[in-house]
Protein backbone atom coordinates (compact mmCIF):
# COMPACT_ATOMS: atom_id res chain seq x y z
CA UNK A 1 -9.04 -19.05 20.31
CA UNK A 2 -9.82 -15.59 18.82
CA UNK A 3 -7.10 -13.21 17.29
CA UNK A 4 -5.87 -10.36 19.48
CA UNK A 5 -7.37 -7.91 17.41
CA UNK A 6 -11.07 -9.30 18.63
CA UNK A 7 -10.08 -8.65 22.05
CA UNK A 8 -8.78 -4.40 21.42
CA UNK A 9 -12.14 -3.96 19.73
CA UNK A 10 -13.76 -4.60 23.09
CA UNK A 11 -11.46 -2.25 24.92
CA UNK A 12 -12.04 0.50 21.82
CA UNK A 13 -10.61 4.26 23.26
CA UNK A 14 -8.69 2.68 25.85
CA UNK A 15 -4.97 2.84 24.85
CA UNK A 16 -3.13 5.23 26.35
CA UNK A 17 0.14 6.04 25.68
CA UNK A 18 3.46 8.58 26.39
CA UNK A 19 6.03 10.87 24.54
CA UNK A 20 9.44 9.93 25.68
CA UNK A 21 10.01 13.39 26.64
CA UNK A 22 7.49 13.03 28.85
CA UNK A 23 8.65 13.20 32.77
CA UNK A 24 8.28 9.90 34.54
CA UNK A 25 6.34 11.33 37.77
CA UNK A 26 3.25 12.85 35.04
CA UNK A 27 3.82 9.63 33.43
CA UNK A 28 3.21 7.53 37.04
CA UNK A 29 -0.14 10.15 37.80
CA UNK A 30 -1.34 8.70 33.98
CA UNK A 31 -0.67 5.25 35.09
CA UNK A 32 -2.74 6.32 38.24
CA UNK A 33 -5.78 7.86 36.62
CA UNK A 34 -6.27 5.05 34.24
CA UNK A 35 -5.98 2.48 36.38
CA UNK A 36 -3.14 0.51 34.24
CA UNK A 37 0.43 -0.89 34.61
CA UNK A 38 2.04 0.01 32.03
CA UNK A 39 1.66 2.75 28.73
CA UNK A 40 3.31 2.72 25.41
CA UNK A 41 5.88 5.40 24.21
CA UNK A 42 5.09 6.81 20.99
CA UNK A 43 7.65 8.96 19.14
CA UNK A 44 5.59 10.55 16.23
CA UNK A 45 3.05 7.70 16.06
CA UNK A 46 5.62 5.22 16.01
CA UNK A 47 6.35 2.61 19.28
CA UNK A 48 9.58 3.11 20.70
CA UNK A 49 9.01 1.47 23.92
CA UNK A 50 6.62 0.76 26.90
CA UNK A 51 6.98 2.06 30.20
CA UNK A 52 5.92 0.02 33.17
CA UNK A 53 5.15 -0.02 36.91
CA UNK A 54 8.11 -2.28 37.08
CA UNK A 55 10.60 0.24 35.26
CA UNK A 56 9.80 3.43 38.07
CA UNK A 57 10.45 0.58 40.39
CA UNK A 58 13.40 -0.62 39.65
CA UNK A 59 14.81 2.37 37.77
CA UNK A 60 13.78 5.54 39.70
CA UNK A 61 12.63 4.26 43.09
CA UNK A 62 14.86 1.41 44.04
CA UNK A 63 17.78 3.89 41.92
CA UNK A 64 17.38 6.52 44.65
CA UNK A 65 16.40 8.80 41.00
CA UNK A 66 13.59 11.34 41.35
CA UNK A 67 10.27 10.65 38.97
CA UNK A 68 10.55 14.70 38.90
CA UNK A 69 13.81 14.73 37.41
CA UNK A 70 13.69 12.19 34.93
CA UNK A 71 12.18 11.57 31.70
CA UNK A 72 10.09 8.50 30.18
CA UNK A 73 12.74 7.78 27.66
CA UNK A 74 15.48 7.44 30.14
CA UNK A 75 14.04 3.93 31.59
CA UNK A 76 11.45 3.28 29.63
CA UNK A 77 11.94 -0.66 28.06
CA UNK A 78 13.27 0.03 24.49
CA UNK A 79 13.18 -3.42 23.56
CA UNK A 80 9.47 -3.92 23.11
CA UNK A 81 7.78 -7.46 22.40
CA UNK A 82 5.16 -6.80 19.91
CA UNK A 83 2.69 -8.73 18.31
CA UNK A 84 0.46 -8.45 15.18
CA UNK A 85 -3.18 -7.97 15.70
CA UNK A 86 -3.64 -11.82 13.69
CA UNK A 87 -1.82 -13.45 16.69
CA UNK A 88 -4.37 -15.73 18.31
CA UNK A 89 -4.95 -14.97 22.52
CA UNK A 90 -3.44 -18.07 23.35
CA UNK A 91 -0.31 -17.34 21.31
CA UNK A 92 -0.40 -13.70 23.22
CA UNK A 93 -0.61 -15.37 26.78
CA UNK A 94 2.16 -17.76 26.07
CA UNK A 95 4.61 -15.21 24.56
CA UNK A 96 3.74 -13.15 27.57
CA UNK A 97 4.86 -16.29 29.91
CA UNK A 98 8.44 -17.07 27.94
CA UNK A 99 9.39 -13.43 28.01
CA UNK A 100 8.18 -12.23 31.73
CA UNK A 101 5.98 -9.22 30.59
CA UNK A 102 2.50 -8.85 31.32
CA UNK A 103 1.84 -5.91 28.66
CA UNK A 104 2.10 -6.75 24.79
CA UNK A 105 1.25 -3.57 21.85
CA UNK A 106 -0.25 -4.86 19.32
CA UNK A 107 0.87 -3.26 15.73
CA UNK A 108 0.07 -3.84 12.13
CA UNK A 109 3.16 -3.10 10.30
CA UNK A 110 3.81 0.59 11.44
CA UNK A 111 0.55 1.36 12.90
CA UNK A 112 0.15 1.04 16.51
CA UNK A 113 -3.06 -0.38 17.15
CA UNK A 114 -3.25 -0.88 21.31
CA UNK A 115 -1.72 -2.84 23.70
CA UNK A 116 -3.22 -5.88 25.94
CA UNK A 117 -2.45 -7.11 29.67
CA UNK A 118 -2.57 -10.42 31.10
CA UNK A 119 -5.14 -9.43 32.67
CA UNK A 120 -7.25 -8.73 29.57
CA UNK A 121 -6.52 -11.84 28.09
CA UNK A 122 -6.97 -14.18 31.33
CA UNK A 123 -10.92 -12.51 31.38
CA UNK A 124 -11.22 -13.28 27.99
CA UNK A 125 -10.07 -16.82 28.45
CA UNK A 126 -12.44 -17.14 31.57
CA UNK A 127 -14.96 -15.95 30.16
CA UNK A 128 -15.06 -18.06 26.98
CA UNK A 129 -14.80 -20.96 29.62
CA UNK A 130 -17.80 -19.87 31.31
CA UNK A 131 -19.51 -19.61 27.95
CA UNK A 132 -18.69 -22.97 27.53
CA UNK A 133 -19.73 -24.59 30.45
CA UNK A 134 -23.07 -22.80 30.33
CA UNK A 135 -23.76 -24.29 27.20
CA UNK A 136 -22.52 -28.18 28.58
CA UNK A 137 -24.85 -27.20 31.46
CA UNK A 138 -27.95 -26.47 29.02
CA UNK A 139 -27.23 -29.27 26.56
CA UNK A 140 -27.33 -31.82 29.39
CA UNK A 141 -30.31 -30.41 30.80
CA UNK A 142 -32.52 -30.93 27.76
C-alpha cells in the first residue's frame, strides 16, 4: 500500500479547516458547502482539534445548545488522532477502525498537511483492486 501522503496529493486544495472562535452554525454551512463531515481547527496554523458532524450532534443538537450561540472550540474533539504523511493507507484505515473516527489530519511535525476520510481511503483501496484485477483479466487473456 501507498503512504498517506500519495493519497492528499490527489485531493490537492481540498482541506478545509476552522478557527476555534469560529461559531458552530457558520462552521455546519462550511461542512454543507463542501460536502464533508468533518474540518480541522487550526489555532495559528497549528491543529488543535477537528470538529465533526458527530460533535453538533451530540453536543449542540441532542444538548438542546444553539449552533448560533456556540463556538467551534466549545465541542470541537480536542484530542485529535493524527498521523504522519509516511503512514501507509492500510495503517490509516486500521487506526481509523480501533479508534471509531472516520477523519484522520495528516501532519509532518508541526505542519498541518490535510486530513483524509474513510471514504477517501476505501476509493483508493477499491480502486487499486480494480487496477489489479484488470491487469489478472489482461494477463490471462493473452
Amino acid at each position: 500500500m501507498r503512504p498517506i501522503h500519495d493519497l492528499l496529493k490527489k485531493r490537492e486544495g481540498a482541506n478545509y479547516s476552522l478557527s476555534p472562535q469560529d461559531i458552530v452554525f457558520d462552521a455546519l454551512q462550511t461542512l454543507s458547502n463542501h460536502n464533508v463531515g468533518a474540518l480541522m481547527v487550526l489555532d495559528g496554523g497549528k491543529l488543535v482539534g477537528v470538529f465533526s458532524e458527530r460533535d453538533y450532534t451530540r453536543k449542540i443538537a441532542l444538548a438542546g445548545r444553539s449552533s448560533r450561540d456556540t463556538r467551534v472550540q466549545e465541542i470541537m474533539t480536542s484530542s485529535v488522532v493524527s498521523v504522519s504523511p509516511t503512514v501507509k493507507t492500510r495503517d490509516c484505515l486500521a487506526l481509523m477502525a480501533q479508534k471509531g473516527i472516520r477523519h484522520l489530519p495528516v501532519v509532518d511535525g508541526e505542519k498541518v498537511l490535510g486530513m483524509i476520510s474513510i471514504r477517501d481511503i476505501m476509493n483508493d483501496i477499491i480502486a487499486d483492486h480494480e487496477l489489479t484485477i484488470s491487469q489478472l483479466e489482461h494477463y490471462i487473456s493473452s
